[in-house]
C-alpha atoms as a PDB file:
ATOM      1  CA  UNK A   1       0.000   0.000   0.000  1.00  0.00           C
ATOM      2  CA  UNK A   2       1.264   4.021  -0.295  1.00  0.00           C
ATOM      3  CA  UNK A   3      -0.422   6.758   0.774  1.00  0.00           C
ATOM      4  CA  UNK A   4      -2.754   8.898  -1.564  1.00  0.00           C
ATOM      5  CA  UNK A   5      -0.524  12.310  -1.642  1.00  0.00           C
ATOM      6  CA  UNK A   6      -0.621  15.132  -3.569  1.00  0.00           C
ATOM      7  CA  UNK A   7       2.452  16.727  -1.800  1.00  0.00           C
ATOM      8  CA  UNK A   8       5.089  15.279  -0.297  1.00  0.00           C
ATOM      9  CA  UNK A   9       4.790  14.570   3.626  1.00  0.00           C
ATOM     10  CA  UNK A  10       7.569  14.046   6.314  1.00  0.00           C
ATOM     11  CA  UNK A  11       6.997  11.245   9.022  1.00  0.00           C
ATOM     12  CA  UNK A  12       9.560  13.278  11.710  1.00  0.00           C
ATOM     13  CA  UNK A  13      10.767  12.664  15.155  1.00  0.00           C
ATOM     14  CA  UNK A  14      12.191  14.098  17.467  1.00  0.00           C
ATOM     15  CA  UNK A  15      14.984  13.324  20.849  1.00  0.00           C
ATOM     16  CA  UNK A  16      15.494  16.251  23.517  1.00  0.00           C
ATOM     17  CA  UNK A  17      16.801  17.603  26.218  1.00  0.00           C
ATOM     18  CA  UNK A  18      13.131  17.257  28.238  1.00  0.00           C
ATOM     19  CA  UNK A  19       9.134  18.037  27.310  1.00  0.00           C
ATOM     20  CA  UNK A  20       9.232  21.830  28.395  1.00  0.00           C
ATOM     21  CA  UNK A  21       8.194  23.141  24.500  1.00  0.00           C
ATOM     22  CA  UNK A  22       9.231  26.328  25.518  1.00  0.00           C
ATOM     23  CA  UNK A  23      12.390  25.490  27.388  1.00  0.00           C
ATOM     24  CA  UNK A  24      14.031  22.010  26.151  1.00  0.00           C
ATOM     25  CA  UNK A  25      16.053  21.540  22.745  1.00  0.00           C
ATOM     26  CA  UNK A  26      16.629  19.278  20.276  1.00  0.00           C
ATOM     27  CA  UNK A  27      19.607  16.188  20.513  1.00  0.00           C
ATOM     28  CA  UNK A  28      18.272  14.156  17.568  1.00  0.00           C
ATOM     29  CA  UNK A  29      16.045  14.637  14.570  1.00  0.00           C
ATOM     30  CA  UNK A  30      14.923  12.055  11.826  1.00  0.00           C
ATOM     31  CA  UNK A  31      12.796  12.762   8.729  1.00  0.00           C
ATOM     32  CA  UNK A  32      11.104  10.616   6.386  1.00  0.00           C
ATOM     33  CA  UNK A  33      10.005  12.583   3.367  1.00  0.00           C
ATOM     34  CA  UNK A  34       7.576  10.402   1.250  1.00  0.00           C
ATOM     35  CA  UNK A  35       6.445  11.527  -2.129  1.00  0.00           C
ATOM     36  CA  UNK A  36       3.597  11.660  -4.155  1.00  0.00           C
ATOM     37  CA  UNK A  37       5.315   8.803  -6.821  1.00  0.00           C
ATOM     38  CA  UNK A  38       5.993   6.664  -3.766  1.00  0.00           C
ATOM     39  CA  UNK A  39      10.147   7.526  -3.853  1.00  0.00           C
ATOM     40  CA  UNK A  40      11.724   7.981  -0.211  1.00  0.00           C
ATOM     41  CA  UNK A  41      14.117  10.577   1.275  1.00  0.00           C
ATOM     42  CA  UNK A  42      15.467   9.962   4.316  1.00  0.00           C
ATOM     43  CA  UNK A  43      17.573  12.224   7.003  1.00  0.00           C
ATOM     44  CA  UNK A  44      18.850  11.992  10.424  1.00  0.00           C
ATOM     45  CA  UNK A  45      20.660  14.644  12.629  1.00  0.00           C
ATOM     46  CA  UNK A  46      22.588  14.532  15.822  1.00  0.00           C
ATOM     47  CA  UNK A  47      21.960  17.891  17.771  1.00  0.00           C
ATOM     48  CA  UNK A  48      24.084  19.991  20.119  1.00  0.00           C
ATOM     49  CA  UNK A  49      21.293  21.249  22.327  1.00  0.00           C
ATOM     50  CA  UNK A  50      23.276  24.104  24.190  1.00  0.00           C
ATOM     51  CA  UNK A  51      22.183  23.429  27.429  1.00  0.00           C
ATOM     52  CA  UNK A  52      22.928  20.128  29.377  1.00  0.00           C
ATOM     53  CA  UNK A  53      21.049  16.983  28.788  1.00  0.00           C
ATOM     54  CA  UNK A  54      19.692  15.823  32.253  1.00  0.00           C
ATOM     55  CA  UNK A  55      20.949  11.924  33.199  1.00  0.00           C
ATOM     56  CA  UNK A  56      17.529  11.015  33.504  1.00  0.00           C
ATOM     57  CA  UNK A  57      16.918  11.925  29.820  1.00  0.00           C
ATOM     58  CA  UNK A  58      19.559  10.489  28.419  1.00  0.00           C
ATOM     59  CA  UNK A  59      18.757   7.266  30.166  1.00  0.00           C
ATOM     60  CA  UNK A  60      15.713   7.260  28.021  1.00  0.00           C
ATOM     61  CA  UNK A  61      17.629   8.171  24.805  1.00  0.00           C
ATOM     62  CA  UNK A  62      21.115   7.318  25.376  1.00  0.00           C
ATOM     63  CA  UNK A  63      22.207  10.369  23.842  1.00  0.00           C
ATOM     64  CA  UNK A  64      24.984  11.655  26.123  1.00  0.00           C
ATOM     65  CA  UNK A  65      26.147  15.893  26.229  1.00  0.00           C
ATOM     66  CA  UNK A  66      29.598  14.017  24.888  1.00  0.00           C
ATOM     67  CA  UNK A  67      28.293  12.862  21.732  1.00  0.00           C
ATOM     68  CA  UNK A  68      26.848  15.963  20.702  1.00  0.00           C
ATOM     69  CA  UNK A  69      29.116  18.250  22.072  1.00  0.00           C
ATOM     70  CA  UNK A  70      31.198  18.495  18.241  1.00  0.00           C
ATOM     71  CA  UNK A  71      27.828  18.333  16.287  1.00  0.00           C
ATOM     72  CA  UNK A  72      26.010  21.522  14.585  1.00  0.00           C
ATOM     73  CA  UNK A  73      23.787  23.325  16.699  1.00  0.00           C
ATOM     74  CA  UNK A  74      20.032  23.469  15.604  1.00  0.00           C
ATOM     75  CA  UNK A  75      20.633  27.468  14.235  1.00  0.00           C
ATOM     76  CA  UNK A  76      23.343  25.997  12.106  1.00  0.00           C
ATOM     77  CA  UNK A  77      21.358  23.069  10.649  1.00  0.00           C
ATOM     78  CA  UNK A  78      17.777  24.948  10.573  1.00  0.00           C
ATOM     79  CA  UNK A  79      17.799  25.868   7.023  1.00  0.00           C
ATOM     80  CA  UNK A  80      18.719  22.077   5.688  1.00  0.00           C
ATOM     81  CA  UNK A  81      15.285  20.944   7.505  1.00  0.00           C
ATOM     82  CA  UNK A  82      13.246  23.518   6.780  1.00  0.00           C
ATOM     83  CA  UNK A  83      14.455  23.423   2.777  1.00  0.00           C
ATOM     84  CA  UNK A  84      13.469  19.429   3.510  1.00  0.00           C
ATOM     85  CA  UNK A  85      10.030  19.779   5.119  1.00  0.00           C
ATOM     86  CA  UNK A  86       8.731  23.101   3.761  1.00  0.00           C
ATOM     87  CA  UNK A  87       7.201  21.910   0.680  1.00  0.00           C
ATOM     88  CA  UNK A  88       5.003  18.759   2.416  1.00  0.00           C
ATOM     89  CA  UNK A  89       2.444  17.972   5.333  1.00  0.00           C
ATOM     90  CA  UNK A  90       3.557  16.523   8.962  1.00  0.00           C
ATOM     91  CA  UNK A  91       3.058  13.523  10.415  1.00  0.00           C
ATOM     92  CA  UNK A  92       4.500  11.576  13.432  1.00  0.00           C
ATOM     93  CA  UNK A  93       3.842   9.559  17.007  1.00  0.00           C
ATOM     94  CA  UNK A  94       2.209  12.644  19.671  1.00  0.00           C
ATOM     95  CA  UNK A  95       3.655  14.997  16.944  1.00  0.00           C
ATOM     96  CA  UNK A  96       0.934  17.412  17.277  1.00  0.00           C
ATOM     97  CA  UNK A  97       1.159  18.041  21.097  1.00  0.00           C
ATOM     98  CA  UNK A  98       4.972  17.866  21.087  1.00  0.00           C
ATOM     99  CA  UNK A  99       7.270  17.499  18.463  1.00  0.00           C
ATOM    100  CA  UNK A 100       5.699  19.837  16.074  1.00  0.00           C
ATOM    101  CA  UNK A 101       5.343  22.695  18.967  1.00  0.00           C
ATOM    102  CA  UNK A 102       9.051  22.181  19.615  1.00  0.00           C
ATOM    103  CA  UNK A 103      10.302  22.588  16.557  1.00  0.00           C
ATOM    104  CA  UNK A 104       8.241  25.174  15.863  1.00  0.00           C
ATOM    105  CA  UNK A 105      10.356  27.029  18.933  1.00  0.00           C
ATOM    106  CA  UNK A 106      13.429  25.900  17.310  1.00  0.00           C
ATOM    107  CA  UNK A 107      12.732  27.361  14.189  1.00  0.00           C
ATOM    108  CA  UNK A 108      11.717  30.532  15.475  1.00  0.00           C
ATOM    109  CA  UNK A 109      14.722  30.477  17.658  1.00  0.00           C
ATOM    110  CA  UNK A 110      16.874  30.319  14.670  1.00  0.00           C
ATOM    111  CA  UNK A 111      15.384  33.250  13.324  1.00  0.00           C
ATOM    112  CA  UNK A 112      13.479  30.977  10.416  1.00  0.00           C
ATOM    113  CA  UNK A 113       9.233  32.265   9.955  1.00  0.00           C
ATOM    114  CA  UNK A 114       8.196  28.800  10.478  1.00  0.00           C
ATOM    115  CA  UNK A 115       4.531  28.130  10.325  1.00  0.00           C
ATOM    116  CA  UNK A 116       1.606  25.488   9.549  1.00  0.00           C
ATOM    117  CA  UNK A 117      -0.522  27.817   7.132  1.00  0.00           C
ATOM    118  CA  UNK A 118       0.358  25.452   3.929  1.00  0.00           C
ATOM    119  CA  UNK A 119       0.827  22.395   6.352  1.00  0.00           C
ATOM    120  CA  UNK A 120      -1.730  19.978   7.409  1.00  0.00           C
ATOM    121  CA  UNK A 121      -0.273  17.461  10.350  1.00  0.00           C
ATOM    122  CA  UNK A 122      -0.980  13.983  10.811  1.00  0.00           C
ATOM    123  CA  UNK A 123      -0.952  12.282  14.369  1.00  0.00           C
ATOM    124  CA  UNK A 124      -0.220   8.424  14.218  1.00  0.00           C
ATOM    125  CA  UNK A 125      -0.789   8.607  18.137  1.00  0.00           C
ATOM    126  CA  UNK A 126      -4.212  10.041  17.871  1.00  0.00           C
ATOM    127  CA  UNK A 127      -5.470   7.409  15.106  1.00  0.00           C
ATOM    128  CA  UNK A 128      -3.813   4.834  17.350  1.00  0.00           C
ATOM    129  CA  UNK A 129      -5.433   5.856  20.708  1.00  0.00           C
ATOM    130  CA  UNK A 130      -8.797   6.529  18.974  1.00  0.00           C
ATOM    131  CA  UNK A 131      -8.499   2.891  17.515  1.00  0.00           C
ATOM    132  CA  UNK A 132      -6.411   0.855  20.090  1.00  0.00           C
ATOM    133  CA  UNK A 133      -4.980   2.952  22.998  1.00  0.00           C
ATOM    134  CA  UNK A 134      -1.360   1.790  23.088  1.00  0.00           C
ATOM    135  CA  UNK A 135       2.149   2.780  22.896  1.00  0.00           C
ATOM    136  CA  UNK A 136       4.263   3.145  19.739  1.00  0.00           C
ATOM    137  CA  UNK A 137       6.271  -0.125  20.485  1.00  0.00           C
ATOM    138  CA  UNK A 138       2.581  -1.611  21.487  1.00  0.00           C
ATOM    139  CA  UNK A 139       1.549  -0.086  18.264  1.00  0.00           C
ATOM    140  CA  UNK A 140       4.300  -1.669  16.011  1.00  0.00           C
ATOM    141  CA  UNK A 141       3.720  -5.129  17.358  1.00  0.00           C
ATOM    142  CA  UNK A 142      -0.152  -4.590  17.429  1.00  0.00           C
ATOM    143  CA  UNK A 143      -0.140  -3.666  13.086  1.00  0.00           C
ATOM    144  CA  UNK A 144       3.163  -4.848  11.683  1.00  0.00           C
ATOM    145  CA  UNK A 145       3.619  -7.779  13.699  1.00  0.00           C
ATOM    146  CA  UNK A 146       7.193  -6.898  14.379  1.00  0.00           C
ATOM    147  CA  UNK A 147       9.150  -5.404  17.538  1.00  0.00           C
ATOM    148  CA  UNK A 148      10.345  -1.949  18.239  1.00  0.00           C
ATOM    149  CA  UNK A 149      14.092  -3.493  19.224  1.00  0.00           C
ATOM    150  CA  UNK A 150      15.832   0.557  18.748  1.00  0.00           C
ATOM    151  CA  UNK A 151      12.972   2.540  20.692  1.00  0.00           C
ATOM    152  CA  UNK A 152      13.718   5.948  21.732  1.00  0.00           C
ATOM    153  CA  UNK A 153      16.197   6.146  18.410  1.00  0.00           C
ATOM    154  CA  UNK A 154      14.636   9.135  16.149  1.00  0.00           C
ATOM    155  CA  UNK A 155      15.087   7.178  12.926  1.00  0.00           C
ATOM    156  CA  UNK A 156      13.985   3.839  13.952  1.00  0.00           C
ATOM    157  CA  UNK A 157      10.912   5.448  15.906  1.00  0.00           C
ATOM    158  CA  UNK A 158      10.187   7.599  12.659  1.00  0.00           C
ATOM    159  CA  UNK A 159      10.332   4.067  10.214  1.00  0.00           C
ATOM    160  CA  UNK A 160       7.783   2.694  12.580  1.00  0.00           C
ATOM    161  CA  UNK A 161       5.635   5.464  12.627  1.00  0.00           C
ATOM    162  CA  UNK A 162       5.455   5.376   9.143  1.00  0.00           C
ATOM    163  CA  UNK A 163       4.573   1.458   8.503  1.00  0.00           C
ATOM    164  CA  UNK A 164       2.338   1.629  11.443  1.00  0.00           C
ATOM    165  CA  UNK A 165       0.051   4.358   9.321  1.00  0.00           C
ATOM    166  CA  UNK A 166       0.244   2.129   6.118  1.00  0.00           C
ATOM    167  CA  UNK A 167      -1.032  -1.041   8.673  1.00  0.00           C
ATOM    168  CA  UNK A 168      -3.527   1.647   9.923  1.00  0.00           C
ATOM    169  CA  UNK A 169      -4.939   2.468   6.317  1.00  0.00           C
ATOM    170  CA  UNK A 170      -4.850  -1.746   5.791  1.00  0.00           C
ATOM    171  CA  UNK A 171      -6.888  -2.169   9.238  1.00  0.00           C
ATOM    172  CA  UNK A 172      -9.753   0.280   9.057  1.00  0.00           C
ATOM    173  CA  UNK A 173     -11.060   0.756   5.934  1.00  0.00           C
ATOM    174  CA  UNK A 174     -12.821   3.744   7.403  1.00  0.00           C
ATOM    175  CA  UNK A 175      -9.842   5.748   7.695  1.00  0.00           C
ATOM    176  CA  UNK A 176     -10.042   7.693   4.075  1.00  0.00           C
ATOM    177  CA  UNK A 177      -5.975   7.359   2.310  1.00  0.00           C
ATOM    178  CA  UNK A 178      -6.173  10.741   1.918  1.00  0.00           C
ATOM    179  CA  UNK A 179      -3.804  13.039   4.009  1.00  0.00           C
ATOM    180  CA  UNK A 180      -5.957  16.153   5.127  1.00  0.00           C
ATOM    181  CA  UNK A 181      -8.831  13.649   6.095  1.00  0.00           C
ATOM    182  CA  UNK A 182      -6.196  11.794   8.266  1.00  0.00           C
ATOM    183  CA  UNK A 183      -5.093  14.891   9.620  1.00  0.00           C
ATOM    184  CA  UNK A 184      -8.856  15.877  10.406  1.00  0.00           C
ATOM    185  CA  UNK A 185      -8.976  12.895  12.089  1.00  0.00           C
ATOM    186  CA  UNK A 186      -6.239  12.359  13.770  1.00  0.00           C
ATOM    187  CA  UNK A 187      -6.506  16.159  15.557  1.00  0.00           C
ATOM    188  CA  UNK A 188      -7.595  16.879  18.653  1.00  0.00           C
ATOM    189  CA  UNK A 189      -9.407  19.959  19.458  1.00  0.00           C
ATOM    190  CA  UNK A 190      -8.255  22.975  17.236  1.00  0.00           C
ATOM    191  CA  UNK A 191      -5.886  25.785  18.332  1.00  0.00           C
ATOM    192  CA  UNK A 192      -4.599  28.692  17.351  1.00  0.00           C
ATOM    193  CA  UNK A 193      -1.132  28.220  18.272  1.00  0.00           C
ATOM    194  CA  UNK A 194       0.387  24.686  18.870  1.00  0.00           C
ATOM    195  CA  UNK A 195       0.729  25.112  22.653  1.00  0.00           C
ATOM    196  CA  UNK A 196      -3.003  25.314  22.957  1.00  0.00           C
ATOM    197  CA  UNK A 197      -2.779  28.436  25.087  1.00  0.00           C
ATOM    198  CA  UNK A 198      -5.056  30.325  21.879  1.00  0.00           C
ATOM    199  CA  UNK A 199      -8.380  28.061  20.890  1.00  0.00           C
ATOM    200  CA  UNK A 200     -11.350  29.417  18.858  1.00  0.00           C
ATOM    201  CA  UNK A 201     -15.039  29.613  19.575  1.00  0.00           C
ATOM    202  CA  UNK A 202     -17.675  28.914  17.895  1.00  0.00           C
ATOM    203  CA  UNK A 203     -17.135  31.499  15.641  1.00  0.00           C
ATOM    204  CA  UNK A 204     -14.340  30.721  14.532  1.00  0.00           C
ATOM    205  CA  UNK A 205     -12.451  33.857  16.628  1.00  0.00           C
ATOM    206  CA  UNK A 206      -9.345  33.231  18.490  1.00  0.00           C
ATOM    207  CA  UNK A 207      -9.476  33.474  22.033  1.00  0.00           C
ATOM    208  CA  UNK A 208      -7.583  32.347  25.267  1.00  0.00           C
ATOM    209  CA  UNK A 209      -8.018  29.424  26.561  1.00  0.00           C
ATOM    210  CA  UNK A 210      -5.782  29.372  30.192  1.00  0.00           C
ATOM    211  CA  UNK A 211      -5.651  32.000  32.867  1.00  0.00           C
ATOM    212  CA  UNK A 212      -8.264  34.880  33.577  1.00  0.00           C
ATOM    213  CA  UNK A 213      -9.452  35.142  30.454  1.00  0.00           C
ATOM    214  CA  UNK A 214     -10.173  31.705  29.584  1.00  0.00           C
ATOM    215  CA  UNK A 215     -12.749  31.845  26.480  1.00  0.00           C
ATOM    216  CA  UNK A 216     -12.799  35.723  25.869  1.00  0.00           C
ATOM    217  CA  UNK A 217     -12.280  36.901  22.723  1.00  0.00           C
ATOM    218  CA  UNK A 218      -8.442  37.763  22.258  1.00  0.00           C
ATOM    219  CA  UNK A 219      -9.368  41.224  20.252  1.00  0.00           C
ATOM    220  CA  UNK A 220     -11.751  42.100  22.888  1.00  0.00           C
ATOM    221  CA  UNK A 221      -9.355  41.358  25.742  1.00  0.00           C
ATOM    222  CA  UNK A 222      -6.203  43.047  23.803  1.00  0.00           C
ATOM    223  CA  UNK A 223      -8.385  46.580  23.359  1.00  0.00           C
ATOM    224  CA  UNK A 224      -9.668  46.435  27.262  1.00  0.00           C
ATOM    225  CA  UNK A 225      -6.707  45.113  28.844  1.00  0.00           C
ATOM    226  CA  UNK A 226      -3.456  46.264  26.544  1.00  0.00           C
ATOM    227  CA  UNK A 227      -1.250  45.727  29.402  1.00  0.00           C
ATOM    228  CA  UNK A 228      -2.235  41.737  28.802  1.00  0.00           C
ATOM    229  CA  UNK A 229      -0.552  41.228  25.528  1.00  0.00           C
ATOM    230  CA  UNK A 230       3.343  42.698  27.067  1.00  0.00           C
ATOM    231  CA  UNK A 231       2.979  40.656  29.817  1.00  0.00           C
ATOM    232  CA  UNK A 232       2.617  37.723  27.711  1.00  0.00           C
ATOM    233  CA  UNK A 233       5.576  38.736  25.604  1.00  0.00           C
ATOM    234  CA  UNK A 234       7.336  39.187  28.506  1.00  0.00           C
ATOM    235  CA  UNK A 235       6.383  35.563  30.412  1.00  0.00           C
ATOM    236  CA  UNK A 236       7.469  32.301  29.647  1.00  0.00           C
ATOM    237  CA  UNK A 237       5.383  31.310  26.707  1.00  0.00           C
ATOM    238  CA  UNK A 238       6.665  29.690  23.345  1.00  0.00           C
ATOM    239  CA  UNK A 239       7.559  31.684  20.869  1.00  0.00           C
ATOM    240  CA  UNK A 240       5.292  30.409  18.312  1.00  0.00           C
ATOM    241  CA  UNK A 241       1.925  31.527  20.663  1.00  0.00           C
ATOM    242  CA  UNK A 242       3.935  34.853  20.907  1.00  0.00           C
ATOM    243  CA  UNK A 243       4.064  35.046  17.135  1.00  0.00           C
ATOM    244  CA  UNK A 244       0.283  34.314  16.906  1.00  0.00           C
ATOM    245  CA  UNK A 245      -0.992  37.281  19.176  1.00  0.00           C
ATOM    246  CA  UNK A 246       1.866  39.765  17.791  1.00  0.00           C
ATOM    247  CA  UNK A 247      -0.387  39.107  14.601  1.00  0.00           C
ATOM    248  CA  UNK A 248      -3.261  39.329  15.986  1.00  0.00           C
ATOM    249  CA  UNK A 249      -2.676  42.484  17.567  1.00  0.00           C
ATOM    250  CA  UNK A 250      -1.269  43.776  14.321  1.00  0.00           C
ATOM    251  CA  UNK A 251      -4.134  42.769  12.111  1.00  0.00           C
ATOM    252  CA  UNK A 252      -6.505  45.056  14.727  1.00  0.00           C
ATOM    253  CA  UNK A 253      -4.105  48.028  14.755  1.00  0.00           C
ATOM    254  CA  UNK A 254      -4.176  47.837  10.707  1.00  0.00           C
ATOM    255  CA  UNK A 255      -7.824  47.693  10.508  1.00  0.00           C
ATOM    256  CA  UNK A 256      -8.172  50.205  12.831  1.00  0.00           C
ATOM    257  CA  UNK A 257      -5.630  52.736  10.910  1.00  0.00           C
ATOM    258  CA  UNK A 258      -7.365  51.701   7.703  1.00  0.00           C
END
């Protein structure tokens, strides 16, 4: 079986330094790049992070601040992945809630305008819980019959995430071989920024969805409360949300001047 594309889309995953999105860096990135005529590109990159990885994380990944201590740092490798992923749609294992957030903070961080606007994002995880409720090595043994012997590696987890969504399309012929129905599907609720700090309502307006203003309107709240919008600037919030309500706030200011 191959997947129905009509651009090219990159299976990714990613190894870091922890799960603070707004905080942690990269040690490890893989990327599967699939296209439409079936023909395979595949790259993997050790990461010098910057900061220290924490013994307890590289227990998990075995990645040690020795073996990355000669390697490029994410700034210095950031244009060869975007140049590889900019053209397609995303997929990977809890990509949406993580790995796409994160290296959507990388990319900012190395002063590259990285955004989903042309991008549609497939979650393996999500299609898997929905379905089964497992892990990826669970998921691996569950649809290709095979085990998950280099776990926690970015390119073996990325292979696997890839044959598990091929199994997937095999399982339930429900599931549409069509990428922007698999990424309907395989999304949770919709945000504004990756984070999920900015939802929408049922108008389709972006407002916030943590704090005091939980569910107001972000407009309304950035003309009431201006002081709201440089505190968040200010605070420890990704960069990517940051980039959302700078917009935001600039769209208003324009329409108002115009």
């Amino acid at each position: 079986m191959q997947l129905q594309l009509t651009k090219p889309i990159c299976f990714f995953d990613l190894e870091t330094t922890g799960t603070n999105v707004a905080k942690d860096r990269i040690v490890e990135i893989s990327i599967l790049k699939i296209y439409p005529n079936g023909n395979k590109e595949s790259k993997t990159w050790l990461v010098n992070p910057e900061i220290p990885i924490p013994p307890e994380v590289e227990a998990i990944h075995g990645i040690s601040n020795e073996k990355v201590a000669n390697e490029p740092t994410f700034k210095e490798l950031s244009k060869k992945i975007y140049t590889m992923i900019k053209d397609s749609d995303l997929a990977g294992f809890n990509s949406d809630r993580f790995d796409i957030p994160l290296l959507a903070e990388e990319m900012l961080r190395a002063g590259v305008d990285f955004d989903m606007k042309n991008m549609v994002s497939v979650d393996v995880q999500t299609i898997f819980h929905k379905m089964e409720k497992r892990t990826l090595e669970a998921a691996y043994k569950f649809y290709c019959d095979k085990n998950l012997t280099d776990a926690h590696s970015a390119e073996a987890d990325t292979e696997a995430t890839y044959e598990v969504l091929l199994a997937q399309l095999q399982r339930y012929p429900e599931l549409e071989n069509n990428v922007k129905k698999l990424a309907e599907f395989s999304t949770h609720r919709k945000f504004a920024d990756f984070a999920g700090f900015l939802g929408y309502d049922e108008d389709g307006d972006t407002i916030f969805s943590f704090g005091k203003h939980k569910g107001k309107k972000v407009e309304q709240v950035l003309d009431e409360e201006p002081g709201y919008f440089g505190w968040i600037l200010n605070a420890d919030f990704p960069l990517y949300t940051k980039k959302v309500l700078t917009q935001i706030k600039l769209n208003r200011l324009n329409t108002k001047l115009g």
